[in-house]
PDB file of N, CA and C in Angstrom:
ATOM      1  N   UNK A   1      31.986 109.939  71.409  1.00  0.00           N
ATOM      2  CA  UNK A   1      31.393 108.635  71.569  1.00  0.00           C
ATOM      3  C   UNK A   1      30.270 108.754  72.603  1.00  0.00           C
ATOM      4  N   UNK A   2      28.813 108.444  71.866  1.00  0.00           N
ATOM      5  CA  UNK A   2      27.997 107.905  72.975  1.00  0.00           C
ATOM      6  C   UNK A   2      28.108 107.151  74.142  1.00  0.00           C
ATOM      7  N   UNK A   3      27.366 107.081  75.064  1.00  0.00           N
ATOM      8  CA  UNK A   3      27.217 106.502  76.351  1.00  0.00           C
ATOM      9  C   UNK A   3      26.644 105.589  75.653  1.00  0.00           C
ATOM     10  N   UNK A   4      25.823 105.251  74.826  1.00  0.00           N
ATOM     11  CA  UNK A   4      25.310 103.906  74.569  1.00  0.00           C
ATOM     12  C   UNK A   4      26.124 103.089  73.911  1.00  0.00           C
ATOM     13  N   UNK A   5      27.073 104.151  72.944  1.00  0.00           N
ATOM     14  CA  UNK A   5      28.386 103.090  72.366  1.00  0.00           C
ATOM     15  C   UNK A   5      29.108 102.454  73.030  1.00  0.00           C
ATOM     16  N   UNK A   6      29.464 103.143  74.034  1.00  0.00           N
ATOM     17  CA  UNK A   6      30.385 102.876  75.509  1.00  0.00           C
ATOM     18  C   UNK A   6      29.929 101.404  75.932  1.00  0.00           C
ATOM     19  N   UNK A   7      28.782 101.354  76.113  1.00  0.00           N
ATOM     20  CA  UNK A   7      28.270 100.589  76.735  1.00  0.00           C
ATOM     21  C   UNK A   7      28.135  99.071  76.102  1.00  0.00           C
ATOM     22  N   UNK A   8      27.969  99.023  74.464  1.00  0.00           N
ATOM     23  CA  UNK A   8      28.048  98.175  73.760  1.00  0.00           C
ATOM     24  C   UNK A   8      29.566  97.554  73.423  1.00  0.00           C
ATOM     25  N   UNK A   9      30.724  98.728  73.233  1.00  0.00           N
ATOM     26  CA  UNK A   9      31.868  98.170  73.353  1.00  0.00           C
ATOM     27  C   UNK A   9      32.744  97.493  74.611  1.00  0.00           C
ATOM     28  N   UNK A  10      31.914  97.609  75.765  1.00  0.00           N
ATOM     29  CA  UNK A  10      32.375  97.109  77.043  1.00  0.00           C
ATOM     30  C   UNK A  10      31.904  96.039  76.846  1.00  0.00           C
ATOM     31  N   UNK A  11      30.855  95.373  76.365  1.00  0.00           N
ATOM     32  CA  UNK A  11      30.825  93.890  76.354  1.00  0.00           C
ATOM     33  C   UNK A  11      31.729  93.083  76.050  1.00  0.00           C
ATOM     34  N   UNK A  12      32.609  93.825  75.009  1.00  0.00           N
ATOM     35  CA  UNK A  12      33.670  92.803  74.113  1.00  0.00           C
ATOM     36  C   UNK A  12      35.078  92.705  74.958  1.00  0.00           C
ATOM     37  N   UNK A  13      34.909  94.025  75.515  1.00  0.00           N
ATOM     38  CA  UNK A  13      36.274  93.913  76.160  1.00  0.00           C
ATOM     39  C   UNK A  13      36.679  92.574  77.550  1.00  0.00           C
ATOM     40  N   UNK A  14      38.379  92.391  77.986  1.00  0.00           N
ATOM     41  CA  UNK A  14      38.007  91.340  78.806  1.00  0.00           C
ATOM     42  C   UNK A  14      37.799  91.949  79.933  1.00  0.00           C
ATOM     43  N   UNK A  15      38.528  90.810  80.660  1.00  0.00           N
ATOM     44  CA  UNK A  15      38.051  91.118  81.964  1.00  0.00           C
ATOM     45  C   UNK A  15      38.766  92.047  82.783  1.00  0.00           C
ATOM     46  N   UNK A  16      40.564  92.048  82.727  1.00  0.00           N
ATOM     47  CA  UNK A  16      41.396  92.829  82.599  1.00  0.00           C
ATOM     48  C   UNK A  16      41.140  94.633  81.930  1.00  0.00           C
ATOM     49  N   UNK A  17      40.073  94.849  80.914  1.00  0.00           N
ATOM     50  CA  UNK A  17      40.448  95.263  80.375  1.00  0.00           C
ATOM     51  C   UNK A  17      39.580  96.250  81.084  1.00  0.00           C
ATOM     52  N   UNK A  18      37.893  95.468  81.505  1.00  0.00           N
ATOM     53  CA  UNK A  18      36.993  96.456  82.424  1.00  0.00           C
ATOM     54  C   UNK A  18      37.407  96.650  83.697  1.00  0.00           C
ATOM     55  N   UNK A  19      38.226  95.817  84.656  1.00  0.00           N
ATOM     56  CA  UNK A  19      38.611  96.649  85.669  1.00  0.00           C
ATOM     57  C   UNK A  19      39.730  97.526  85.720  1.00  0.00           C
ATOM     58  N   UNK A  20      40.674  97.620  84.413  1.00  0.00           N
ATOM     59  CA  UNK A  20      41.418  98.656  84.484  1.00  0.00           C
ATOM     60  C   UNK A  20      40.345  99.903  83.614  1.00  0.00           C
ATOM     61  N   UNK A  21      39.114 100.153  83.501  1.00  0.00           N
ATOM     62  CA  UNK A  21      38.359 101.070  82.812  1.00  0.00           C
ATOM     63  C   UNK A  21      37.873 101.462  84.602  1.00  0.00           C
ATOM     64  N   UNK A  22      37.214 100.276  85.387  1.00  0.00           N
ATOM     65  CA  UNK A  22      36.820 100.955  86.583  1.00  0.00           C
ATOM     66  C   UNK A  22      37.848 101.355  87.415  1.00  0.00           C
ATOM     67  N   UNK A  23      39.211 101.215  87.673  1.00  0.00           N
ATOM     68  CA  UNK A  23      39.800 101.478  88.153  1.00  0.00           C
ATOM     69  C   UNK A  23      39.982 103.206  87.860  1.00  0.00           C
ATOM     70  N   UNK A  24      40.142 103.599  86.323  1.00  0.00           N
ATOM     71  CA  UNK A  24      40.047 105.037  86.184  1.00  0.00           C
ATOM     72  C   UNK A  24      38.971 105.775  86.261  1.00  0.00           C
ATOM     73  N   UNK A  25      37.440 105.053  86.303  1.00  0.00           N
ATOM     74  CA  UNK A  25      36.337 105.696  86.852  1.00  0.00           C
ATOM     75  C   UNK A  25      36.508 105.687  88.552  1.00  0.00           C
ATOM     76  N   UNK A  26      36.846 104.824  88.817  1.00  0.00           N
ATOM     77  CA  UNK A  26      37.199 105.091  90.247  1.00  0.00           C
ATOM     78  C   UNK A  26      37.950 106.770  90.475  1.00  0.00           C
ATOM     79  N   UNK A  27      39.241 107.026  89.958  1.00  0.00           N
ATOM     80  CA  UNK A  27      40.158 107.542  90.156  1.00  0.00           C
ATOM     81  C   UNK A  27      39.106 108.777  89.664  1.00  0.00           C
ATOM     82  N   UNK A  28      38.356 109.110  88.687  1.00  0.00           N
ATOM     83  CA  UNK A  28      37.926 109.901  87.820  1.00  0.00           C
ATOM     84  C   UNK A  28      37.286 110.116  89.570  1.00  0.00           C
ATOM     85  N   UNK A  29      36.349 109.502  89.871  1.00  0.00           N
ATOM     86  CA  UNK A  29      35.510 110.007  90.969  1.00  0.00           C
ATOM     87  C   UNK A  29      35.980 110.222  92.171  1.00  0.00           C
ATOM     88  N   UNK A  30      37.281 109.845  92.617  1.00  0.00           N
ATOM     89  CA  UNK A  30      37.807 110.326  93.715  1.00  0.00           C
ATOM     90  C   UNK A  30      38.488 111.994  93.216  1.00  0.00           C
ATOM     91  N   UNK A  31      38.712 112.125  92.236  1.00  0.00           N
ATOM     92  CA  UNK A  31      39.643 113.804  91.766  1.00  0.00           C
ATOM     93  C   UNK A  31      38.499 114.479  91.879  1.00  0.00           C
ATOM     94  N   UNK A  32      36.768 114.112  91.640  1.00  0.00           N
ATOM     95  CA  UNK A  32      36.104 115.095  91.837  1.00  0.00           C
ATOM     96  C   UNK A  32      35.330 114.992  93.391  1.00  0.00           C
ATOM     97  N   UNK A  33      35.370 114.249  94.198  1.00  0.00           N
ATOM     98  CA  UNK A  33      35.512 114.434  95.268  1.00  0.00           C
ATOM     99  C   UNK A  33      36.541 115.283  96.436  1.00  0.00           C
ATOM    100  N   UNK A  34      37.987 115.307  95.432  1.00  0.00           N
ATOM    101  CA  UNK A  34      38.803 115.576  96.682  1.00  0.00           C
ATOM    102  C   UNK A  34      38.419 116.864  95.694  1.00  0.00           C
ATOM    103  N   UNK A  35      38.284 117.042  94.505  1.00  0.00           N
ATOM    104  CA  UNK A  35      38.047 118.823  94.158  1.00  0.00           C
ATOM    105  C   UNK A  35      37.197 118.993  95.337  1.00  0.00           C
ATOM    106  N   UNK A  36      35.965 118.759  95.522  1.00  0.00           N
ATOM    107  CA  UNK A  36      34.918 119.470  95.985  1.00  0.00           C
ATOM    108  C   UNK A  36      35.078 119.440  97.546  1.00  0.00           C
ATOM    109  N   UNK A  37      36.023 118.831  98.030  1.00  0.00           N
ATOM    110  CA  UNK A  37      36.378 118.795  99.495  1.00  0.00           C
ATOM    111  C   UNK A  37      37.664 120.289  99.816  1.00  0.00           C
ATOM    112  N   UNK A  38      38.087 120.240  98.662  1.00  0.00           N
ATOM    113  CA  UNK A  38      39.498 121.025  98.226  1.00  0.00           C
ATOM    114  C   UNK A  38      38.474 122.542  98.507  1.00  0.00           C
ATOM    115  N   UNK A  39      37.545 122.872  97.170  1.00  0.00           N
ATOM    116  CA  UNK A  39      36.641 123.763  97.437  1.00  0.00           C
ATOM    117  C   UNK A  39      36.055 124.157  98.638  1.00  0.00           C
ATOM    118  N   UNK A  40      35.529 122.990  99.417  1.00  0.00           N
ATOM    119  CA  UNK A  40      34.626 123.150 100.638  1.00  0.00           C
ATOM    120  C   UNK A  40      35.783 123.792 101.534  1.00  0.00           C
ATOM    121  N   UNK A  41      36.932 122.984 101.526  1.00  0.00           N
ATOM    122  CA  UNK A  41      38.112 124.065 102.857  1.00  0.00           C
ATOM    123  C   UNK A  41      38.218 125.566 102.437  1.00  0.00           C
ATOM    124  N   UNK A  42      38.172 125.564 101.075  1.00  0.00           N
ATOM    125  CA  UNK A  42      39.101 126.672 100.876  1.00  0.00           C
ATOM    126  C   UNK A  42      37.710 128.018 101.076  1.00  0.00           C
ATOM    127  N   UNK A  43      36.790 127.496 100.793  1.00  0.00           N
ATOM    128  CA  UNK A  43      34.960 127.983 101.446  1.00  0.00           C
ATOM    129  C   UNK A  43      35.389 128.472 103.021  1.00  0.00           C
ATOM    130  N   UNK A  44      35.073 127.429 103.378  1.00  0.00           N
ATOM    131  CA  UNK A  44      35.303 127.619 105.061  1.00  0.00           C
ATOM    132  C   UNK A  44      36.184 128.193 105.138  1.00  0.00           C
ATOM    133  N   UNK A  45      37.635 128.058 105.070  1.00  0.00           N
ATOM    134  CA  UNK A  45      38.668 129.053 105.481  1.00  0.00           C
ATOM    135  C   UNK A  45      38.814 130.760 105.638  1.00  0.00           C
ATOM    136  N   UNK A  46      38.082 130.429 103.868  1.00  0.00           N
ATOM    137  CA  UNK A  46      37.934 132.247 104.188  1.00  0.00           C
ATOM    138  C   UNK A  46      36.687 133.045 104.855  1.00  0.00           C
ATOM    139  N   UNK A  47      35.629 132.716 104.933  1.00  0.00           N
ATOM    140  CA  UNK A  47      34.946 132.785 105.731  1.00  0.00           C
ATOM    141  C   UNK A  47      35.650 132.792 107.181  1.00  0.00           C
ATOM    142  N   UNK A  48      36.284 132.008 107.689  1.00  0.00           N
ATOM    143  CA  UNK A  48      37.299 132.172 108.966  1.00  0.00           C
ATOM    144  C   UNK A  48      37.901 133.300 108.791  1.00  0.00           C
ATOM    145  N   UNK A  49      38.318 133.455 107.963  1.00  0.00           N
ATOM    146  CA  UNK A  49      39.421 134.788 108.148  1.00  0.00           C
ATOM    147  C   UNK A  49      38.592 135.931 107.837  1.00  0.00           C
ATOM    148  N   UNK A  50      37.204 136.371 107.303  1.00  0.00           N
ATOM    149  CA  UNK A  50      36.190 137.209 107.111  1.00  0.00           C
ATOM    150  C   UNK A  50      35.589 137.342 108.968  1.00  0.00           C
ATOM    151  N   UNK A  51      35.366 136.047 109.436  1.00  0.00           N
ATOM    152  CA  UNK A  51      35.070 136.631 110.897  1.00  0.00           C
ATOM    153  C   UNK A  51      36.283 136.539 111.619  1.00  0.00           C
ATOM    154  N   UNK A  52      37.947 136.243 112.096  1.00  0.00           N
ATOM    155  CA  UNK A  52      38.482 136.954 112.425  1.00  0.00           C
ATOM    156  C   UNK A  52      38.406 138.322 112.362  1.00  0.00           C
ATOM    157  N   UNK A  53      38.839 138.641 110.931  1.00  0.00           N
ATOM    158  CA  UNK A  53      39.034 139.835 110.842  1.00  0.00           C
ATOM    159  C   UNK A  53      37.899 141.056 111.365  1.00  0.00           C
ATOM    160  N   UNK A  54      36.783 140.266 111.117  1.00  0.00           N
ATOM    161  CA  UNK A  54      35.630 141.482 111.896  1.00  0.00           C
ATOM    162  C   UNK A  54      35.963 141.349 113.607  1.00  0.00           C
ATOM    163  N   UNK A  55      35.902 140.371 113.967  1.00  0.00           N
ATOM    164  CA  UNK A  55      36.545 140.875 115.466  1.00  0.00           C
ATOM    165  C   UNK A  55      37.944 140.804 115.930  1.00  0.00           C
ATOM    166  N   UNK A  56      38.931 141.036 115.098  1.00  0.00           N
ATOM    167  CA  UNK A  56      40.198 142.135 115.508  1.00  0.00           C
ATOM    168  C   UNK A  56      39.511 143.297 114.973  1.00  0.00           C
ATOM    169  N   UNK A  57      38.643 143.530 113.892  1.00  0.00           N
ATOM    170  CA  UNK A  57      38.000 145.440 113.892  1.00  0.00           C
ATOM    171  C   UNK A  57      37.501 145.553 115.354  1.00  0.00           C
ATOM    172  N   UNK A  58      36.400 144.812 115.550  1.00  0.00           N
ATOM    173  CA  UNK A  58      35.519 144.927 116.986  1.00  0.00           C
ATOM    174  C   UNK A  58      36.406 144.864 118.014  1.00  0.00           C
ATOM    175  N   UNK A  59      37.478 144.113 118.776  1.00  0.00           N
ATOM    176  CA  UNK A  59      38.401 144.649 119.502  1.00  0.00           C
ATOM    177  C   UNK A  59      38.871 145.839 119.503  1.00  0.00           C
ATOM    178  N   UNK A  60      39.660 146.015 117.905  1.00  0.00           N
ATOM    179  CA  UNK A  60      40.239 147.123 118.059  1.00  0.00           C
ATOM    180  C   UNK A  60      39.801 148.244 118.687  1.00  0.00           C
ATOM    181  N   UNK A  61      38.369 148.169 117.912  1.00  0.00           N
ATOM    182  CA  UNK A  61      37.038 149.278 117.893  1.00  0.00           C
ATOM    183  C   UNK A  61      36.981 149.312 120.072  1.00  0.00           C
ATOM    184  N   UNK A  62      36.849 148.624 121.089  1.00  0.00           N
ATOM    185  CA  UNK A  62      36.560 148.387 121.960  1.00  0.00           C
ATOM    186  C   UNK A  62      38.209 149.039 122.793  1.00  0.00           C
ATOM    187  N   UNK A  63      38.931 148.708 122.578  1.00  0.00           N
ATOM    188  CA  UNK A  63      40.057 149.132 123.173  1.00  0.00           C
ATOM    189  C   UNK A  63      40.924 150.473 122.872  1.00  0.00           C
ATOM    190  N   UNK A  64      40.206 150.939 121.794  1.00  0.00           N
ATOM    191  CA  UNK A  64      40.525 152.712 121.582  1.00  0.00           C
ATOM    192  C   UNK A  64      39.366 153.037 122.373  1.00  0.00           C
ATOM    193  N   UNK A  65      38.097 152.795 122.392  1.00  0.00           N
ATOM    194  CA  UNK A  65      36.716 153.089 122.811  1.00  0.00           C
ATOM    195  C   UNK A  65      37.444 153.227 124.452  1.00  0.00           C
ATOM    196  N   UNK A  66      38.087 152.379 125.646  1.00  0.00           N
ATOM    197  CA  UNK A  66      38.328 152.046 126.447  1.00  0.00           C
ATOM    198  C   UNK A  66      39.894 153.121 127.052  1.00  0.00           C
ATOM    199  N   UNK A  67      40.139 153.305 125.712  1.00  0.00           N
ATOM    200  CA  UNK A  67      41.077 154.235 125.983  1.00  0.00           C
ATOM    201  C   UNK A  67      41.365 155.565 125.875  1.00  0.00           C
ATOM    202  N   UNK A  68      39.984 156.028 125.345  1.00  0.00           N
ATOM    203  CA  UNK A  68      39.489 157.261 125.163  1.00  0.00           C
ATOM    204  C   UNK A  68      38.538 158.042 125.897  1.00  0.00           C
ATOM    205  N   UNK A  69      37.945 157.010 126.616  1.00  0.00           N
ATOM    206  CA  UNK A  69      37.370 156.825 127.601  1.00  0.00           C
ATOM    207  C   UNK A  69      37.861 157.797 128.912  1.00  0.00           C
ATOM    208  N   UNK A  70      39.001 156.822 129.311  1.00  0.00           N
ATOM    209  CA  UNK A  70      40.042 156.774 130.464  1.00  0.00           C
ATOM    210  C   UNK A  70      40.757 157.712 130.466  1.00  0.00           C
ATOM    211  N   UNK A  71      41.436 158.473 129.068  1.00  0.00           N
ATOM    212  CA  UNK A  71      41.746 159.931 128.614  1.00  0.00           C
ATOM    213  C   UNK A  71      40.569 160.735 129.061  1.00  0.00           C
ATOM    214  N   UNK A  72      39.402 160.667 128.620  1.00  0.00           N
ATOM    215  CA  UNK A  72      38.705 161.793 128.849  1.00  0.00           C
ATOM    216  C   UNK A  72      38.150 162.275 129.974  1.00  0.00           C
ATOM    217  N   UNK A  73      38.247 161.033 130.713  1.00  0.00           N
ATOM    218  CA  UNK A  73      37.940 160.724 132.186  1.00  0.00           C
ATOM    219  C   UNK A  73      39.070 161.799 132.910  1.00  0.00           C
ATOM    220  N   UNK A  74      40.616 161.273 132.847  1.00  0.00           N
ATOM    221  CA  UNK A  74      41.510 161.698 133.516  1.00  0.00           C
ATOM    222  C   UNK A  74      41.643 163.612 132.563  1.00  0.00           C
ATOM    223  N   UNK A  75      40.980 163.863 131.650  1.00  0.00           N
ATOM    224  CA  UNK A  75      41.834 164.747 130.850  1.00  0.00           C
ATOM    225  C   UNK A  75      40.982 166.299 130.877  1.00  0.00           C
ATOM    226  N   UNK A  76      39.369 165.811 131.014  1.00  0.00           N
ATOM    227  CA  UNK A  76      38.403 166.825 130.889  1.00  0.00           C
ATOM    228  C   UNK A  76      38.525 167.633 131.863  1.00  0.00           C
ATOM    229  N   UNK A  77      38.088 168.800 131.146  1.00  0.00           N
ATOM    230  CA  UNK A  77      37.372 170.125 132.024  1.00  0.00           C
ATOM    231  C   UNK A  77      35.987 170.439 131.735  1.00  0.00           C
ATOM    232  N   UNK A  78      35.405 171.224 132.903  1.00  0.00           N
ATOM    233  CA  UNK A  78      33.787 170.942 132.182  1.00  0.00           C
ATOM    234  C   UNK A  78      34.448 172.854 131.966  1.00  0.00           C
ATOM    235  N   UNK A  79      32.947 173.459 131.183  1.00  0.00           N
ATOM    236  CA  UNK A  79      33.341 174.979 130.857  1.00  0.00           C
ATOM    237  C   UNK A  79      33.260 175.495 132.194  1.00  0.00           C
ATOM    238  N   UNK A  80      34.139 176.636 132.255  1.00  0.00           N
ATOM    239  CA  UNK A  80      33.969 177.616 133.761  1.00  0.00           C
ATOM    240  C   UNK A  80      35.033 176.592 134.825  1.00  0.00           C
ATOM    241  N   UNK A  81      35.144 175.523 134.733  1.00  0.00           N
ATOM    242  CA  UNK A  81      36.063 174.984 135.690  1.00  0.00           C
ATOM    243  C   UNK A  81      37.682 175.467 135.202  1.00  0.00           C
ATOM    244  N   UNK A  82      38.298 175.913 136.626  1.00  0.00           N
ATOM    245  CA  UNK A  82      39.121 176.410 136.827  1.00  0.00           C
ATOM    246  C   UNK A  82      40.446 174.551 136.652  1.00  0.00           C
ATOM    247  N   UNK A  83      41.492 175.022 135.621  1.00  0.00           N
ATOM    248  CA  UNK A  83      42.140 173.424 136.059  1.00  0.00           C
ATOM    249  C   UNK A  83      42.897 173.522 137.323  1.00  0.00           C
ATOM    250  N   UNK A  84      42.904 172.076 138.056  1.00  0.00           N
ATOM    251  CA  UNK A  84      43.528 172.178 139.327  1.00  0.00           C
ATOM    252  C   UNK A  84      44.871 172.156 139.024  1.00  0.00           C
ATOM    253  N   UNK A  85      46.050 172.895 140.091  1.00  0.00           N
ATOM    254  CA  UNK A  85      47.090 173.111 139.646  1.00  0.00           C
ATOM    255  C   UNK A  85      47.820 173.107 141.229  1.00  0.00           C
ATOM    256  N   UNK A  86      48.591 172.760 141.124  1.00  0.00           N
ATOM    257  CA  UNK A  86      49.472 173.124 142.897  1.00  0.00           C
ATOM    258  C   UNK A  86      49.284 174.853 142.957  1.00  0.00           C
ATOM    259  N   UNK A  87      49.775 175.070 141.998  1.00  0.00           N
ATOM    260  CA  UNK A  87      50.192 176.975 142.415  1.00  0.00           C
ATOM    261  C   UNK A  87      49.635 177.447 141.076  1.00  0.00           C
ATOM    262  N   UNK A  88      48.741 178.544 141.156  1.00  0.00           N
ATOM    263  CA  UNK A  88      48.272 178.930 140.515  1.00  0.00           C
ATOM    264  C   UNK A  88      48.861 180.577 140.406  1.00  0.00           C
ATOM    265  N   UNK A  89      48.183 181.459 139.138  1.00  0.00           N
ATOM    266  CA  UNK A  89      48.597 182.943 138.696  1.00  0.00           C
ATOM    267  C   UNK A  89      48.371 183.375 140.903  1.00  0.00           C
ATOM    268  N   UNK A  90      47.117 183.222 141.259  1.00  0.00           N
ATOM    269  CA  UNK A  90      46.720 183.852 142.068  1.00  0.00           C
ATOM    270  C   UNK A  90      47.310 183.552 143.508  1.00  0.00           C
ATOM    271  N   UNK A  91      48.127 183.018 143.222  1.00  0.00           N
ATOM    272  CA  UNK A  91      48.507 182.648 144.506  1.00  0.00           C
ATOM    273  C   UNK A  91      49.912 182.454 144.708  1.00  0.00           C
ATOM    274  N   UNK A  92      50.297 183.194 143.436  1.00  0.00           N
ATOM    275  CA  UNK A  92      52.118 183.647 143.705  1.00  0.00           C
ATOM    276  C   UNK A  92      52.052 185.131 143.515  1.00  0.00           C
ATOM    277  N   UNK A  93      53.093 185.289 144.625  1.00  0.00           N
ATOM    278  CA  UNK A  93      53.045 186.664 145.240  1.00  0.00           C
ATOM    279  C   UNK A  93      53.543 187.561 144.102  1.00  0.00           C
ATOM    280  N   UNK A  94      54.601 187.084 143.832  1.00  0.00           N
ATOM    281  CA  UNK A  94      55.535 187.769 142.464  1.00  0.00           C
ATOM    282  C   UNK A  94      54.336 188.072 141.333  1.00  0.00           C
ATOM    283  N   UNK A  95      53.380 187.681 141.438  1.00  0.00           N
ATOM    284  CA  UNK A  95      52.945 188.047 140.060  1.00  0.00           C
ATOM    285  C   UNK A  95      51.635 188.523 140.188  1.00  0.00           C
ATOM    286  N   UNK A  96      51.245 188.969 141.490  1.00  0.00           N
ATOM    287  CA  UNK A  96      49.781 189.874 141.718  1.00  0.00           C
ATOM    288  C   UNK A  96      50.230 190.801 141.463  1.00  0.00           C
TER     289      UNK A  96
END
């Protein structure tokens, strides 16, 4: 059925009969509103959880960085350095 038929058979109808027709254009236009509100969260949301998730990587990324750091700090030898030790080969008698 045309929109122009539509339009010609609404004349006849009563009065009852067009506000229970707008009442379901009503309803018709609120289901595609709350769709597109429904859409818009579910948009935004994941996008939220797309930038969480990049900075728990970037933390993560920062606190191995911080802790590898602090290892290499406490852990290195440069070449030719002797490691420090309380007692060394050279300085127990038993074993010159």
């Amino acid at each position: 059925m045309s929109a122009a038929e539509i339009n010609q058979e609404l004349s006849k109808l009563t009065a009852d009969e067009r506000a229970a027709i707008r009442q379901r254009l009503s309803e018709l236009e609120e289901q595609g509103e709350v769709q597109f509100l429904n859409d818009s969260a579910i948009a935004t949301f994941q996008d939220l959880d797309k930038r969480e998730a990049k900075a728990d990587g970037q933390a993560r990324h920062l606190r191995l960085k911080k802790f590898f750091s602090a290892w290499d700090a406490s852990h290195s030898v440069t070449v030719g350095e002797k490691p420090s030790r309380q007692r060394t080969y050279a300085d127990n008698s038993r074993l010159r």
